[in-house]
Protein backbone atom coordinates (compact mmCIF):
# COMPACT_ATOMS: atom_id res chain seq x y z
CA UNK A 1 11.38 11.12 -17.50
CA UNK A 2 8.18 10.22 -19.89
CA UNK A 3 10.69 9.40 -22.78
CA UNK A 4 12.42 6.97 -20.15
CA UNK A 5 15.53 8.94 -20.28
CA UNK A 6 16.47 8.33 -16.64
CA UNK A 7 19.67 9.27 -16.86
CA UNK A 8 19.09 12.69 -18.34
CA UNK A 9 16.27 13.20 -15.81
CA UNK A 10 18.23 12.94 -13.13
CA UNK A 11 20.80 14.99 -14.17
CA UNK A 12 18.30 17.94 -14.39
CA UNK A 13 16.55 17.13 -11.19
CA UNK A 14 20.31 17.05 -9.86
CA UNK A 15 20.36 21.09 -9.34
CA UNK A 16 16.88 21.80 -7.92
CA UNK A 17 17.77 18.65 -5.56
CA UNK A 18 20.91 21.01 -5.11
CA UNK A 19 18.81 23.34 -3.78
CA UNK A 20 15.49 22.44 -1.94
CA UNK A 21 16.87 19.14 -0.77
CA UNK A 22 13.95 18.03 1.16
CA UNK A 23 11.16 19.22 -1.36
CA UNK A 24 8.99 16.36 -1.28
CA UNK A 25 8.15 16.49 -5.36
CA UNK A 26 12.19 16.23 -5.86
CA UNK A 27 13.13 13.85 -3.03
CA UNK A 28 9.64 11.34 -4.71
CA UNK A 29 10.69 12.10 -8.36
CA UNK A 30 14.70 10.42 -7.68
CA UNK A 31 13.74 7.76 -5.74
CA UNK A 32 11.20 7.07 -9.09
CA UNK A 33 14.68 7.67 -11.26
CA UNK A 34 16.34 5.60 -8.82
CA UNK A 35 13.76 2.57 -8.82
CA UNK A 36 13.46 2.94 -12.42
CA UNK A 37 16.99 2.33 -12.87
CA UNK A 38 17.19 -0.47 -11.05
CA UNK A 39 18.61 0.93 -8.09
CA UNK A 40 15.51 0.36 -5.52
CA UNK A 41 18.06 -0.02 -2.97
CA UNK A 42 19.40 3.30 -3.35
CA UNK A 43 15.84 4.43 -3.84
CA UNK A 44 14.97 2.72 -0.24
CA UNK A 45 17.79 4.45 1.22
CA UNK A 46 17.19 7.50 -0.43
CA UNK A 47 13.33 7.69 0.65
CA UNK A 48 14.55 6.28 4.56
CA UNK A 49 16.15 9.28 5.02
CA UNK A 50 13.21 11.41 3.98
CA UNK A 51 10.26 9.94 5.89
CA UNK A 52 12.53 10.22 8.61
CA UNK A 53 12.36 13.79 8.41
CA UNK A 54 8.18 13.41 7.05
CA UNK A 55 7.12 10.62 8.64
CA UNK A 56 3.97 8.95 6.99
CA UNK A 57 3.78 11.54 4.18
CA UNK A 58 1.87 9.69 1.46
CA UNK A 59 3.72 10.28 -1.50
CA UNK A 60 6.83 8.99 0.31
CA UNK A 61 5.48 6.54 1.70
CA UNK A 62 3.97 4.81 -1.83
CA UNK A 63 7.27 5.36 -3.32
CA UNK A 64 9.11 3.86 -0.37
CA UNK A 65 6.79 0.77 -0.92
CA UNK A 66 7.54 0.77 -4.98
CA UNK A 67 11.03 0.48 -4.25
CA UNK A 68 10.43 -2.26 -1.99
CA UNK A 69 8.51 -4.15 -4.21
CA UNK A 70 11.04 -3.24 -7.39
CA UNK A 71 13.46 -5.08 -4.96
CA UNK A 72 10.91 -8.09 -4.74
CA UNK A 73 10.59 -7.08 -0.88
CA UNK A 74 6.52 -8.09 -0.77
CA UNK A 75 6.11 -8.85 2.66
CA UNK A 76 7.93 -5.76 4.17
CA UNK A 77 5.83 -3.44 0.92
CA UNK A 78 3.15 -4.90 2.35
CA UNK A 79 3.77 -4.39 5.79
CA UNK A 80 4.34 -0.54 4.90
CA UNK A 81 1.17 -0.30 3.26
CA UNK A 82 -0.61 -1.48 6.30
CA UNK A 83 0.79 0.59 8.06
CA UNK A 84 -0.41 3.42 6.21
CA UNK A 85 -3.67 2.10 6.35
CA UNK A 86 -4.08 3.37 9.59
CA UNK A 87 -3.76 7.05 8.37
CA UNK A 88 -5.49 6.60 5.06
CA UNK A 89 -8.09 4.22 5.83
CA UNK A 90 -10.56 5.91 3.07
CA UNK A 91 -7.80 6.08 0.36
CA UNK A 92 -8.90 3.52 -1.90
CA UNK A 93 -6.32 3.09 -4.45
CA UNK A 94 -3.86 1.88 -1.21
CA UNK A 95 -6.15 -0.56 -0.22
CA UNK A 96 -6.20 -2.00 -4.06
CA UNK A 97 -2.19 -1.39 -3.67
CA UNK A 98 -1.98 -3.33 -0.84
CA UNK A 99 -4.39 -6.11 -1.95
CA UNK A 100 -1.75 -6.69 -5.09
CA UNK A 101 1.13 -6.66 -2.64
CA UNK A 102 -0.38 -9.06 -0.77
CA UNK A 103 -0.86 -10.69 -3.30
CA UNK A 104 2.92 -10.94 -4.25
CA UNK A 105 4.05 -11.99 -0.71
CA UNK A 106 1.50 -14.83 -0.92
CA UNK A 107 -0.80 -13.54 1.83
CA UNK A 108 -4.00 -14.63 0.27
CA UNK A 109 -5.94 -14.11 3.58
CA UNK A 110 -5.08 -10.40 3.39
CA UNK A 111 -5.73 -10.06 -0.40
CA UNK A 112 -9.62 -10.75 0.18
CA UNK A 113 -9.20 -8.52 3.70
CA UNK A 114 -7.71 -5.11 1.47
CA UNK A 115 -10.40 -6.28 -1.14
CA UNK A 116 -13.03 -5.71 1.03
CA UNK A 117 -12.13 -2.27 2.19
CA UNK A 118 -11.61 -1.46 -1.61
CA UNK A 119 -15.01 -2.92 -2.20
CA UNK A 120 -16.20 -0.98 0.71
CA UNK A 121 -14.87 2.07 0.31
CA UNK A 122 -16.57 1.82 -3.39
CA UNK A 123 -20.29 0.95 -1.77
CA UNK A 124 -19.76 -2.48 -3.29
CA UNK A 125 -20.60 -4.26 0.35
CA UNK A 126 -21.77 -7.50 -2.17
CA UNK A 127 -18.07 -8.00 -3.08
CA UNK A 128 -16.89 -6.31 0.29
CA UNK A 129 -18.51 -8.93 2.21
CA UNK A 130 -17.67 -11.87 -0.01
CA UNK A 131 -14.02 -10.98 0.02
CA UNK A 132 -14.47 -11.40 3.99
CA UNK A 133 -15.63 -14.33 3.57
CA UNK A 134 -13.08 -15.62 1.53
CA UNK A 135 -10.36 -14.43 4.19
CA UNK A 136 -13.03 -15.84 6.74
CA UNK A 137 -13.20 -19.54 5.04
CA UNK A 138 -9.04 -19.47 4.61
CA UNK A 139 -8.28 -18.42 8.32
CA UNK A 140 -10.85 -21.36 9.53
CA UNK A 141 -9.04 -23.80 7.26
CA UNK A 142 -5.54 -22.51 8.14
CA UNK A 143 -6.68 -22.84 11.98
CA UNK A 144 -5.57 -19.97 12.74
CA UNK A 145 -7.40 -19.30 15.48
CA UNK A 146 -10.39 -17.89 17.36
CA UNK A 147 -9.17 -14.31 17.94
CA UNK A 148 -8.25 -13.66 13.83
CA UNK A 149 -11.82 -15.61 13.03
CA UNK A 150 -13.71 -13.18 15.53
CA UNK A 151 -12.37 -10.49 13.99
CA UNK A 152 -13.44 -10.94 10.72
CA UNK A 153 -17.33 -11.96 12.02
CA UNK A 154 -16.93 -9.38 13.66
CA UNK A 155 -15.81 -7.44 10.27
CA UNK A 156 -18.51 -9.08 8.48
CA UNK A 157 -21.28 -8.04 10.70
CA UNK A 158 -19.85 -4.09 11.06
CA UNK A 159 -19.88 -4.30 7.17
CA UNK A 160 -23.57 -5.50 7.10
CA UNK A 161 -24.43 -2.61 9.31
CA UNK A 162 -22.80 -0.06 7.07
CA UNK A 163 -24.37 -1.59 4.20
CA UNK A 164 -28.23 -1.06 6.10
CA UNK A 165 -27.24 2.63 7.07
CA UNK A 166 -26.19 3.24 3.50
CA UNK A 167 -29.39 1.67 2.10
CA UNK A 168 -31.46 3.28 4.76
């Protein structure tokens, strides 16, 4: 694997596949071999099976999203990671993930909104709320709407309160 030997790798992962099938180690490290080889359909295939069976397991899950965005599929990584936001809101190295897949699918409003929880999660509210902000000032221009620019006042001003209780 670390001398990029994919090929040999996954003929010696073949036989302890062979036998604990749905060990979650195994099952992450081929869908790696997989993506690595070009193959992140076979990898997302591979991994669908799986979370069927461990739904919203996190090391599935990030390697489900890697193959998707191996296969250039940014908006449906992204929507993945989201997801998973909901179960590992403190996890800060998915929010940076899913700021970068944003990123990729060209959903620069949602960039600065994953920014912020990184920043937040990191006690940088400065750069939390800024990114907020940002997402704020694009939403307004982008009209989106009174409900989405509520919500991120309303985001804003929760943020501002953690920052007080944390300074406090």
């Amino acid at each position: 694997w670390e001398a990029e030997n994919y090929a040999n790798a996954s003929a010696t992962l073949a036989p302890l596949l062979a036998k604990d099938p749905n060990r979650i180690s195994f099952v992450v490290t081929q869908a790696e071999i997989l993506t690595k080889q070009n193959e992140p359909g076979q990898a997302r295939d591979f991994l669908t099976r799986h979370l069927q069976i461990n739904p919203g397991n996190h090391a599935l899950t990030i390697a489900y999203a890697d193959a998707l965005i191996e296969a250039r599929n940014y908006t449906e990584a992204a929507d993945v990671l989201q997801r998973h936001t909901a179960t590992r809101a403190d996890d800060h190295h998915l929010w940076a993930m899913l700021a970068e897949t944003q990123g990729q699918a060209g959903n620069i409003s949602e960039v600065h909104q994953a920014r912020a929880e990184y920043f937040r999660l990191l006690g940088d509210f400065r750069n939390a709320r800024q990114q907020l902000q940002f997402a704020l000032r694009i939403e307004v221009d982008n009209g989106s709407g009174g409900a989405v620019e509520a919500r991120l006042r309303e985001r804003i001003n929760t943020l501002e309160d953690e920052q007080r209780e944390f300074q406090g």
